[in-house]
C-alpha atoms as a PDB file:
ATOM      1  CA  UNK A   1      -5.536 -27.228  -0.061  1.00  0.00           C
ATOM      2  CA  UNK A   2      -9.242 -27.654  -1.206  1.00  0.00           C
ATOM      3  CA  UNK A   3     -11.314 -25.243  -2.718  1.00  0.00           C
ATOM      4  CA  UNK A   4     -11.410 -22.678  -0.301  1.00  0.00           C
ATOM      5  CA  UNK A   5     -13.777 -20.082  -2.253  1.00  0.00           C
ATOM      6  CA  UNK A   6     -15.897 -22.371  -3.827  1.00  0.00           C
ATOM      7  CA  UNK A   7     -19.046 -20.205  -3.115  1.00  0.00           C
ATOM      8  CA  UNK A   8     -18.130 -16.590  -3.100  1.00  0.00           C
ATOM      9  CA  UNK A   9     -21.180 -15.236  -2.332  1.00  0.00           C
ATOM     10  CA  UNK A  10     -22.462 -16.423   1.952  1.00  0.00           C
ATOM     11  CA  UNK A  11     -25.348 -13.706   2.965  1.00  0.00           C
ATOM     12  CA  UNK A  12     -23.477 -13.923   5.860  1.00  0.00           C
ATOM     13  CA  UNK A  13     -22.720 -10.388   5.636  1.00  0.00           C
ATOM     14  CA  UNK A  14     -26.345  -9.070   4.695  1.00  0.00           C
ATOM     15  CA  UNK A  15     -26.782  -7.792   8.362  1.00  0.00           C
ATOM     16  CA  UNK A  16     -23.738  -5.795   7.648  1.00  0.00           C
ATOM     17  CA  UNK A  17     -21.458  -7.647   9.706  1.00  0.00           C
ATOM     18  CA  UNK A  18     -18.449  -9.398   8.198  1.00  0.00           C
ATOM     19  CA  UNK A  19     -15.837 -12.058   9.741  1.00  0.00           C
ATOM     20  CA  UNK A  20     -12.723 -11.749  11.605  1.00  0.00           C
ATOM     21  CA  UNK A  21      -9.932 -14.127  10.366  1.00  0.00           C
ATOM     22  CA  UNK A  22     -10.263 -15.631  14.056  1.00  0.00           C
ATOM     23  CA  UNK A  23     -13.797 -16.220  13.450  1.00  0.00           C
ATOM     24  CA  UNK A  24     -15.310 -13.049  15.954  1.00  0.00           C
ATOM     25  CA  UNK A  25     -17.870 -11.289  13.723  1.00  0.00           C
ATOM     26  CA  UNK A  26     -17.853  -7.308  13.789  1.00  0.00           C
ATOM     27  CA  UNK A  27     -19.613  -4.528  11.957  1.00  0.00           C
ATOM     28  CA  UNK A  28     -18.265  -3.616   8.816  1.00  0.00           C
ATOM     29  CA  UNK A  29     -17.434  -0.531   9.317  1.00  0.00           C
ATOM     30  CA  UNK A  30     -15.239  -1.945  12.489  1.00  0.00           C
ATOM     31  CA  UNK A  31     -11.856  -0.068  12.654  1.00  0.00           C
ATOM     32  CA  UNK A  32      -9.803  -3.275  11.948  1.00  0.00           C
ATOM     33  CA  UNK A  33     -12.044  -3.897   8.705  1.00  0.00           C
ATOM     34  CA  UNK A  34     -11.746  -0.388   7.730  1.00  0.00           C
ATOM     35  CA  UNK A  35      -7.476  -0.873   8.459  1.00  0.00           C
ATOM     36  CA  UNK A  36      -7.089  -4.072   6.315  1.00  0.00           C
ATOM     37  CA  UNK A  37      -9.566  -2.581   3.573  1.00  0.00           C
ATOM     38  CA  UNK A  38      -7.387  -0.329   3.019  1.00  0.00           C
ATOM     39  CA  UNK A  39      -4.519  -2.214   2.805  1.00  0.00           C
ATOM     40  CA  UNK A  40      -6.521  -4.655   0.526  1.00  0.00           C
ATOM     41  CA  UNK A  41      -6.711  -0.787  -2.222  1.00  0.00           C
ATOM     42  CA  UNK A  42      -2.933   0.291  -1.874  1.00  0.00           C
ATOM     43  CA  UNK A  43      -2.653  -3.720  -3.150  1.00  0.00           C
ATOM     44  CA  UNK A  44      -5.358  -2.756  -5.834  1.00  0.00           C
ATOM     45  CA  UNK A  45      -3.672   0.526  -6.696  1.00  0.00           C
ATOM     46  CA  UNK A  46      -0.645  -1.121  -7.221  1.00  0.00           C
ATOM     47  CA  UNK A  47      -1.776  -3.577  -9.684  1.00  0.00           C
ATOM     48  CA  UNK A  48      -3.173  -0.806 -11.564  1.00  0.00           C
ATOM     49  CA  UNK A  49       0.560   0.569 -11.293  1.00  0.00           C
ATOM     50  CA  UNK A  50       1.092  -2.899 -13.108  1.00  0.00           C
ATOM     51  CA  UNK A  51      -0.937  -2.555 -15.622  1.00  0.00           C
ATOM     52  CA  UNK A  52       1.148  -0.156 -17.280  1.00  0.00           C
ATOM     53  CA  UNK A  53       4.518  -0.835 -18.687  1.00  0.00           C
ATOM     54  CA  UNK A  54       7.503  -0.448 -16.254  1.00  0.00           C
ATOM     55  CA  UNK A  55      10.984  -1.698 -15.568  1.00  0.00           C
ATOM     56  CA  UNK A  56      11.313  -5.347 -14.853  1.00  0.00           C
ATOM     57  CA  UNK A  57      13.198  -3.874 -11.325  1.00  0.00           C
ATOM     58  CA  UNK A  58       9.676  -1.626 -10.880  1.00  0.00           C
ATOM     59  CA  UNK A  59       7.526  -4.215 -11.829  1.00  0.00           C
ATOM     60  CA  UNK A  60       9.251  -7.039  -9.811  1.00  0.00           C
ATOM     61  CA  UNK A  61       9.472  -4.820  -6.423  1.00  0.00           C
ATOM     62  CA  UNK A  62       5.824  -3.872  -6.663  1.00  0.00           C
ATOM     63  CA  UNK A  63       4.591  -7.578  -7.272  1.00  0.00           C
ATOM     64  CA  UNK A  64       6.835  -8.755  -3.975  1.00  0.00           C
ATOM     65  CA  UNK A  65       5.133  -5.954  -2.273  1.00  0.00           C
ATOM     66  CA  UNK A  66       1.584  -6.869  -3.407  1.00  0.00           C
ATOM     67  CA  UNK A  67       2.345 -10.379  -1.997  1.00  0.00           C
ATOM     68  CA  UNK A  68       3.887  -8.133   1.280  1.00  0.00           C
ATOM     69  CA  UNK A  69       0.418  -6.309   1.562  1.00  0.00           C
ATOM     70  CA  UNK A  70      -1.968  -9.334   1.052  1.00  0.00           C
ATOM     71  CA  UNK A  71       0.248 -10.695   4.412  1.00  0.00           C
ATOM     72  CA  UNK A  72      -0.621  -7.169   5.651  1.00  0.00           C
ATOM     73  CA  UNK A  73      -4.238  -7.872   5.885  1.00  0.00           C
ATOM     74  CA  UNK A  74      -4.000 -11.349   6.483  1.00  0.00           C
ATOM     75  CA  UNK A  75      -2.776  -9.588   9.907  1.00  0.00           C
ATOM     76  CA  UNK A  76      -4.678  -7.003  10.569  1.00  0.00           C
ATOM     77  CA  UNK A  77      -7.718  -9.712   9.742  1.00  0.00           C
ATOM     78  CA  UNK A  78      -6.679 -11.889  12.748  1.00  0.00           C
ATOM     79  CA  UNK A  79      -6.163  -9.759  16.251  1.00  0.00           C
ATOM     80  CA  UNK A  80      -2.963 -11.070  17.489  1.00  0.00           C
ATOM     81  CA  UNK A  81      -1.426 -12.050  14.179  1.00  0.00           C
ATOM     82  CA  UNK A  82       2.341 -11.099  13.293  1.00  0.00           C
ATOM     83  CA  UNK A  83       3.681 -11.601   9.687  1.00  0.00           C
ATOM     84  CA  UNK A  84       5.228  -8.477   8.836  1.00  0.00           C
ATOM     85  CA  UNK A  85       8.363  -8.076  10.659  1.00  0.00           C
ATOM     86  CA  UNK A  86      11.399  -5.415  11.103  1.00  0.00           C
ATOM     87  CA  UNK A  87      13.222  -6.830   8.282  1.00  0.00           C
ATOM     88  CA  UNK A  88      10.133  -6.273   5.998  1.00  0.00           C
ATOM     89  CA  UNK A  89      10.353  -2.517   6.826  1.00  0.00           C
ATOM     90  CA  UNK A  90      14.214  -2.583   6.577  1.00  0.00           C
ATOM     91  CA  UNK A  91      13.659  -4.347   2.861  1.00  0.00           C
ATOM     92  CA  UNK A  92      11.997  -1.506   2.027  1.00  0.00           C
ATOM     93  CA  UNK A  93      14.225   1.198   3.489  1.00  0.00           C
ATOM     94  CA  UNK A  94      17.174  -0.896   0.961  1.00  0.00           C
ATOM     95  CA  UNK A  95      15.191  -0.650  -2.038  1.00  0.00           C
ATOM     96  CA  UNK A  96      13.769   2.759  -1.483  1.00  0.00           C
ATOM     97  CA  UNK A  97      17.442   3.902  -1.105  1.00  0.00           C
ATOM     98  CA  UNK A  98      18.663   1.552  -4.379  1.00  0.00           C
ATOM     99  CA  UNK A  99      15.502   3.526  -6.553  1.00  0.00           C
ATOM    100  CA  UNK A 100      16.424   7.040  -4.939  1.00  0.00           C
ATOM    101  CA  UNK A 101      19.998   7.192  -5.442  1.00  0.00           C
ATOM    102  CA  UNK A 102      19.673   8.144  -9.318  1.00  0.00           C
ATOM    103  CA  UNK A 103      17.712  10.604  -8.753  1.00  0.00           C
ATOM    104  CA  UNK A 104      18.073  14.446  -8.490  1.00  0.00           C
ATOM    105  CA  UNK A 105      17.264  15.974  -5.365  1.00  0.00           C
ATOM    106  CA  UNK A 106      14.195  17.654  -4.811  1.00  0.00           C
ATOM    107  CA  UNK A 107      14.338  21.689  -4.653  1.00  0.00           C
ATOM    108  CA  UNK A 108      10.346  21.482  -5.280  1.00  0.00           C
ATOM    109  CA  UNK A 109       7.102  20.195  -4.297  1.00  0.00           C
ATOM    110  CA  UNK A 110       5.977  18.166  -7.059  1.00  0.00           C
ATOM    111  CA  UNK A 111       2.381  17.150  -8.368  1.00  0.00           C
ATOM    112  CA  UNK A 112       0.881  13.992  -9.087  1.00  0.00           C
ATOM    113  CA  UNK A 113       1.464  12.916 -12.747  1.00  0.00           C
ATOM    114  CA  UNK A 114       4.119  12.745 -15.466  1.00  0.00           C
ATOM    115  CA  UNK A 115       2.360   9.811 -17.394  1.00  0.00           C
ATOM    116  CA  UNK A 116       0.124   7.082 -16.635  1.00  0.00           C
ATOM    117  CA  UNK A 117       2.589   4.891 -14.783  1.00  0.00           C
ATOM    118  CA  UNK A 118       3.598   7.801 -12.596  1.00  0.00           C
ATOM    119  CA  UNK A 119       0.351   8.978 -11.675  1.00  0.00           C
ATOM    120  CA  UNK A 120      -1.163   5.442 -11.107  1.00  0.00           C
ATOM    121  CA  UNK A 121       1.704   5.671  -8.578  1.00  0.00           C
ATOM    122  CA  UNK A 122       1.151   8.618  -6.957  1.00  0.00           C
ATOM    123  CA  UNK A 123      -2.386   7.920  -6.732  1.00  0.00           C
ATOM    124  CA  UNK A 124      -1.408   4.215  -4.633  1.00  0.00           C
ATOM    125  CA  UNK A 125       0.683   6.362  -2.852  1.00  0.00           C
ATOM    126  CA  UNK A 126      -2.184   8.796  -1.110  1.00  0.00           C
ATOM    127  CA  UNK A 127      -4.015   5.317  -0.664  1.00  0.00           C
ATOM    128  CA  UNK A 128      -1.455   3.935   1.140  1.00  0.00           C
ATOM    129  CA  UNK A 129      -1.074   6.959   3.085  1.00  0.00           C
ATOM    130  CA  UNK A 130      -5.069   6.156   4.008  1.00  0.00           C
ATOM    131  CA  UNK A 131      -4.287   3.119   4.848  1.00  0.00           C
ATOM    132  CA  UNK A 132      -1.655   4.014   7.507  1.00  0.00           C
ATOM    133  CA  UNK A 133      -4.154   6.661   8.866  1.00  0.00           C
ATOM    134  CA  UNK A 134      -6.718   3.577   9.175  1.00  0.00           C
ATOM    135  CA  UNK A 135      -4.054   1.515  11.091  1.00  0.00           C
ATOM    136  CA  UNK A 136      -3.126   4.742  13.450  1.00  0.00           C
ATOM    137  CA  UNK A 137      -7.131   4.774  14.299  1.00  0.00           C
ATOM    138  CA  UNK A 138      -7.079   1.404  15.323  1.00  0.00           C
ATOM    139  CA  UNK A 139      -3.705   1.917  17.009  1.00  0.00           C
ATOM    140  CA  UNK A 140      -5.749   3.819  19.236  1.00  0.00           C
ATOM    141  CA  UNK A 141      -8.189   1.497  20.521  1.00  0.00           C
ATOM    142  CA  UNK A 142      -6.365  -2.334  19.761  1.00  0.00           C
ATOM    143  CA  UNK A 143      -2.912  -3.411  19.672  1.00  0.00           C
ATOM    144  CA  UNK A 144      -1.247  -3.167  16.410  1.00  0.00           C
ATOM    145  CA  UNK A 145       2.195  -4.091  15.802  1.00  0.00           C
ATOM    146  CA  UNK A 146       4.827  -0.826  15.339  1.00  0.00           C
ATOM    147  CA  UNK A 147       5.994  -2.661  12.305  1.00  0.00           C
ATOM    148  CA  UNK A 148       2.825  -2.461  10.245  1.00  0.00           C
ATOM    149  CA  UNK A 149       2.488   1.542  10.708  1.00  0.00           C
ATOM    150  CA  UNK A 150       6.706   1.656   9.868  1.00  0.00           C
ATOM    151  CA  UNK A 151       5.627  -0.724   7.001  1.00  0.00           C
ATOM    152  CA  UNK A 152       2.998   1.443   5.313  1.00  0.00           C
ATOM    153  CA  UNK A 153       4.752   4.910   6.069  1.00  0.00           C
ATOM    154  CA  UNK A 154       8.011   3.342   4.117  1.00  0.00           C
ATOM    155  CA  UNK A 155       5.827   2.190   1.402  1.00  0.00           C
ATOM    156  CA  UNK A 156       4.211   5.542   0.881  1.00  0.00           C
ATOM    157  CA  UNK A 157       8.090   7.076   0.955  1.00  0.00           C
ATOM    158  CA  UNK A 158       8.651   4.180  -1.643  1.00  0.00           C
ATOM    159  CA  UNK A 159       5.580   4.504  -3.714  1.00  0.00           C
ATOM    160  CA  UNK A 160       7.029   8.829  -4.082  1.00  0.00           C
ATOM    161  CA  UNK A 161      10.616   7.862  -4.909  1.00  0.00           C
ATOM    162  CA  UNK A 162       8.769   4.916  -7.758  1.00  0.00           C
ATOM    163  CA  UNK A 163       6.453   8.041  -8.935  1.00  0.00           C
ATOM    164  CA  UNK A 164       9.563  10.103  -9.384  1.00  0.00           C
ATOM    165  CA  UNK A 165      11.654   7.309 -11.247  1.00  0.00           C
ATOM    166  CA  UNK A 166       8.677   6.503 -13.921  1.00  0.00           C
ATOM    167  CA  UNK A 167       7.719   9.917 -14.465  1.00  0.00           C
ATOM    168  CA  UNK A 168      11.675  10.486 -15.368  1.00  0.00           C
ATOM    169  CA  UNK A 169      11.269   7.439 -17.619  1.00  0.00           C
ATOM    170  CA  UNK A 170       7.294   8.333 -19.188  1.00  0.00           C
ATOM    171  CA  UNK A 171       7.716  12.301 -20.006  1.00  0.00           C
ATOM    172  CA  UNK A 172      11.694  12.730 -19.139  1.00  0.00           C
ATOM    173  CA  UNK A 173      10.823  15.036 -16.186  1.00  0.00           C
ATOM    174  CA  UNK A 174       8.649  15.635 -13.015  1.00  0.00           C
ATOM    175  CA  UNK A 175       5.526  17.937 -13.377  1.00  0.00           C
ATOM    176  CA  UNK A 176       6.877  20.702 -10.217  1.00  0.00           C
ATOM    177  CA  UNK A 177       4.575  22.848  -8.180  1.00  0.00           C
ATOM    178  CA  UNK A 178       4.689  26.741  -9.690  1.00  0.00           C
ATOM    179  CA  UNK A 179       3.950  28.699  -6.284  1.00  0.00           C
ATOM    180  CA  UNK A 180       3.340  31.590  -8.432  1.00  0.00           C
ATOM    181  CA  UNK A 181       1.159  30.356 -11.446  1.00  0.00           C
END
């Protein structure tokens, strides 16, 4: 493969139109752009996620899934375009189970934080949980495949459980929701 991004600025996108992966140019605010942007910051959120120190196991599930999400977009970027697949969903179901299984139940809501790691967690979570909302909009108009909204609604589930598991390991406990502060 050449050098594919050579030139990364085009002025193709000055009108504020950008290009499909199948070549069709749409606004950029089209509903598949605004789907696969989002996909593209859950994959940024998570890296931040990386930039913290975490478990090799943490670290080396959200890397596979960062390579998961950038076939995500790839996707969404060309109408008609299947990569992810039932057993990517099922993948995650497995490891969200693996990660879950140590931990306590929950008898609480709880909040966003518990250390750096945590909340950079929590934070990709409510990102990712955009990005499925993106994907339902354009659901609703174009044909997307059941496996990419099953994809990013595990993830979310997956980014919580990860959350819970670093905050555990960061502070030694979860930061809980007081209904009567």
């Amino acid at each position: 493969m050449g050098n594919r991004l050579s030139k990364i600025y085009t002025r193709t996108g000055d009108d504020g139109s950008t290009g499909l992966g199948n070549g069709l140019r749409v606004r950029k605010d089209d509903l598949r752009v605004e789907a696969y942007g989002a996909v593209d910051e859950v994959n940024s959120a998570i890296g931040m996620v990386l930039a913290t120190t975490l478990p090799e196991p943490v670290r080396n599930c959200l890397i596979e899934i960062q390579h998961d999400l950038f076939d995500l977009g790839g996707e969404l970027c060309i109408p008609g375009h299947r990569i992810i697949s039932a057993e990517h969903v099922l993948h995650l179901e497995i490891t969200l189970d693996h990660f879950n299984e140590a931990l306590p139940p929950l008898k609480d809501f709880i909040l966003p934080g518990g250390g750096l790691a945590a909340a950079s967690c929590h934070l990709a979570r409510t990102i990712c949980r955009r990005a499925e909302r993106r994907c339902c909009s354009l659901a609703n108009v174009e044909t997307v495949a059941p496996e990419t909204l099953q994809y990013l609604n595990r993830l979310s589930d997956l980014l919580f459980v990860i959350a819970r598991v670093l905050a555990r390991l960061e502070q030694g406990s979860e930061v809980l929701w007081s209904r009567s502060r």
